[in-house]
C-alpha atoms as a PDB file:
ATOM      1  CA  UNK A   1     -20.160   6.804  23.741  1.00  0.00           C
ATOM      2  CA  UNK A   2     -21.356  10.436  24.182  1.00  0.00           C
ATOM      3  CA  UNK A   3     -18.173  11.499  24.926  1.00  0.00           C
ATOM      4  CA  UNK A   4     -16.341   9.704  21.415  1.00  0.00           C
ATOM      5  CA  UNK A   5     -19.204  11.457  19.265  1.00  0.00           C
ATOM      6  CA  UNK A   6     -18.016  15.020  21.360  1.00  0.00           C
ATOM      7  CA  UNK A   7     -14.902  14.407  20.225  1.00  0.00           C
ATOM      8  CA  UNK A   8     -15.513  13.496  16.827  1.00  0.00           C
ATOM      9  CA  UNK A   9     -17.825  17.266  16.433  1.00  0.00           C
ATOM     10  CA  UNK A  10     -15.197  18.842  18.456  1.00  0.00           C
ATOM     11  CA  UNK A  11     -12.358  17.764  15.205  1.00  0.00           C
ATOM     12  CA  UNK A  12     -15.216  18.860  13.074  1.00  0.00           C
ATOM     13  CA  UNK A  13     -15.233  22.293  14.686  1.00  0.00           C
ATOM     14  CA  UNK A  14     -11.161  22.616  14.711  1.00  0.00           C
ATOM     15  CA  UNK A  15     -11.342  21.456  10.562  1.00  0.00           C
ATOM     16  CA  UNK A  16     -14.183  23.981   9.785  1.00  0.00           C
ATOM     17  CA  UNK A  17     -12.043  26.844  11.740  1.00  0.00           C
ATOM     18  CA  UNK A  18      -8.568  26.313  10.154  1.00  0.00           C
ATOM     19  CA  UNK A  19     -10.516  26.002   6.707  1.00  0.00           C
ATOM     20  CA  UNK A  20     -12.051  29.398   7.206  1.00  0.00           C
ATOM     21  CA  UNK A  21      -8.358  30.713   7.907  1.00  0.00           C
ATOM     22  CA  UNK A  22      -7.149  28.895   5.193  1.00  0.00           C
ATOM     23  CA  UNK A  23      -9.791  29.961   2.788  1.00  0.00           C
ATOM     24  CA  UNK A  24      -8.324  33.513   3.651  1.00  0.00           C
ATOM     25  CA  UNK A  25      -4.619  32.558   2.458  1.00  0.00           C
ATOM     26  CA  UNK A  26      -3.325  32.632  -1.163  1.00  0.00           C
ATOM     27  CA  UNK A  27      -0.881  29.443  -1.810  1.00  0.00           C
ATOM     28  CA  UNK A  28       0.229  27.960  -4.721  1.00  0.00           C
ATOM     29  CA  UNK A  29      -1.570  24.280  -5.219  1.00  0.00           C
ATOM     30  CA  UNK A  30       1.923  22.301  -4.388  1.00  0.00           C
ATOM     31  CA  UNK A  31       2.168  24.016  -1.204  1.00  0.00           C
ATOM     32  CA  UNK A  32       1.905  22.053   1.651  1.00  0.00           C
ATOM     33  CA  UNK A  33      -0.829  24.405   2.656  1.00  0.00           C
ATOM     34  CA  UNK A  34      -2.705  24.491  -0.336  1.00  0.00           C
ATOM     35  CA  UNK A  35      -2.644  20.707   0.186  1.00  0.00           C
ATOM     36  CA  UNK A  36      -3.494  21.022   3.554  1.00  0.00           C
ATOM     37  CA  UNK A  37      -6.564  22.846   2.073  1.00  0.00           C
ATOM     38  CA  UNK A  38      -8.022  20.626   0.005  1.00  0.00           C
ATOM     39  CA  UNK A  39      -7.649  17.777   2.585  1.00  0.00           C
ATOM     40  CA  UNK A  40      -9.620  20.065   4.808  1.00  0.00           C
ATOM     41  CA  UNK A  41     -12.174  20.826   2.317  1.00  0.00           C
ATOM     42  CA  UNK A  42     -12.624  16.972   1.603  1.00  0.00           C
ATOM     43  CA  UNK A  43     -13.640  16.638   5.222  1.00  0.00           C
ATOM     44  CA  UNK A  44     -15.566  19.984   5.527  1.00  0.00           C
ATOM     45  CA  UNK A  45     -17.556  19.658   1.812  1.00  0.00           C
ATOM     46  CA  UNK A  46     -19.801  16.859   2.885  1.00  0.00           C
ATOM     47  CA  UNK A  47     -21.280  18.860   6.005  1.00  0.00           C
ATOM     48  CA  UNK A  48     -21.544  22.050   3.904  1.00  0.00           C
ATOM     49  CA  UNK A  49     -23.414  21.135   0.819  1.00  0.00           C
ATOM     50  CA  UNK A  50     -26.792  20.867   1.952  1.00  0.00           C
ATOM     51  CA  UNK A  51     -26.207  24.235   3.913  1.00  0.00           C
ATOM     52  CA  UNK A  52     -25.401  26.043   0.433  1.00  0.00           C
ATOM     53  CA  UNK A  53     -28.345  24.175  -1.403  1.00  0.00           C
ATOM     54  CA  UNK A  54     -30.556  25.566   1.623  1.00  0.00           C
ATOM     55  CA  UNK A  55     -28.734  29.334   1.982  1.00  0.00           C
ATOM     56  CA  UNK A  56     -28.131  31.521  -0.341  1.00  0.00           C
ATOM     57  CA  UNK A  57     -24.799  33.934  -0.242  1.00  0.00           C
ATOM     58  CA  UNK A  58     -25.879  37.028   1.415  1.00  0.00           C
ATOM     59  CA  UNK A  59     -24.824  39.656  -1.329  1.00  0.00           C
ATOM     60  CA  UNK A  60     -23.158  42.821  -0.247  1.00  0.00           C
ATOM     61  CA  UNK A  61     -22.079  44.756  -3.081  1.00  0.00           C
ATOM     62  CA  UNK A  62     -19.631  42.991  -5.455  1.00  0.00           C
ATOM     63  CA  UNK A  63     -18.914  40.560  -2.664  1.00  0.00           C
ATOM     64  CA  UNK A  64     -21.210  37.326  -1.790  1.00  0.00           C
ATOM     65  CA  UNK A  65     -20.604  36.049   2.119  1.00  0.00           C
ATOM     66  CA  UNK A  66     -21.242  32.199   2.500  1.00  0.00           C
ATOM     67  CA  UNK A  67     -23.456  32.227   5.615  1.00  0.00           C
ATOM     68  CA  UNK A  68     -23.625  28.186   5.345  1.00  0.00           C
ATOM     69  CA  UNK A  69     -19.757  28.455   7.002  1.00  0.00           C
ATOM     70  CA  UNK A  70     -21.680  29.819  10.237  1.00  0.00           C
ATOM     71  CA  UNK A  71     -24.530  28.306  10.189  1.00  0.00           C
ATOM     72  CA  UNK A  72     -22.567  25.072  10.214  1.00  0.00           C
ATOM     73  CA  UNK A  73     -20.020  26.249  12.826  1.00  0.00           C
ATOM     74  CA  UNK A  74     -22.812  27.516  15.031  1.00  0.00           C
ATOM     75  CA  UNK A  75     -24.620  24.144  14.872  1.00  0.00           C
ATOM     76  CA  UNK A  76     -22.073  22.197  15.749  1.00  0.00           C
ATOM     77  CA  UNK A  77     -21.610  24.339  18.799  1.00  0.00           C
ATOM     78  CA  UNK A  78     -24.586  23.353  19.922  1.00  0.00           C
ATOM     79  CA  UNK A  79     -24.312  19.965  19.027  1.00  0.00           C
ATOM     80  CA  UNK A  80     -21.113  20.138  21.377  1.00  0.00           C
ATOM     81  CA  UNK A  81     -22.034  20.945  24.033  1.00  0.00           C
ATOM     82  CA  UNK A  82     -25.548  18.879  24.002  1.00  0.00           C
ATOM     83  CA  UNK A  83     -22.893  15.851  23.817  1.00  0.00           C
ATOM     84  CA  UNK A  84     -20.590  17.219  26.431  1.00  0.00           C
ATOM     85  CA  UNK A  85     -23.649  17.678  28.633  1.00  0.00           C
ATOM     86  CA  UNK A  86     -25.327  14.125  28.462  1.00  0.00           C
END
């Protein structure tokens, strides 16, 4: 059972990582990409909203970094490899 829920965090981890590279890339809506995108962020949102409620963008300058994108990544690493270890 351990090792379905591993998996299941370790699709979580590959979603979150292509939607942080994906975040990065400028496509039209259409594209299969952008589409690609949204699917991800459908899957992603859930986990990440109470993270952003929680932590504030860290502000540097005119930019604001979303530290709820690491702190989620970072969690589920650990998560991971609890599961992988029982």
């Amino acid at each position: 059972m351990t090792g379905i829920l591993a998996n299941i965090v370790l699709a979580a981890i590959f979603a979150l990582i292509v939607r942080i590279i994906l975040d990065w890339v400028q496509v039209p809506a259409g594209h299969p990409v952008g589409r690609l995108r949204t699917a991800l962020a459908s899957v992603t949102d859930p986990m990440l909203m109470p993270l952003r409620r929680l932590i504030p963008p860290v502000r540097l300058g005119a930019v604001a970094l979303d530290v709820s994108v690491i702190v989620l990544l970072v969690a589920l690493q650990i998560l991971y490899g609890v599961l992988r270890a029982a």
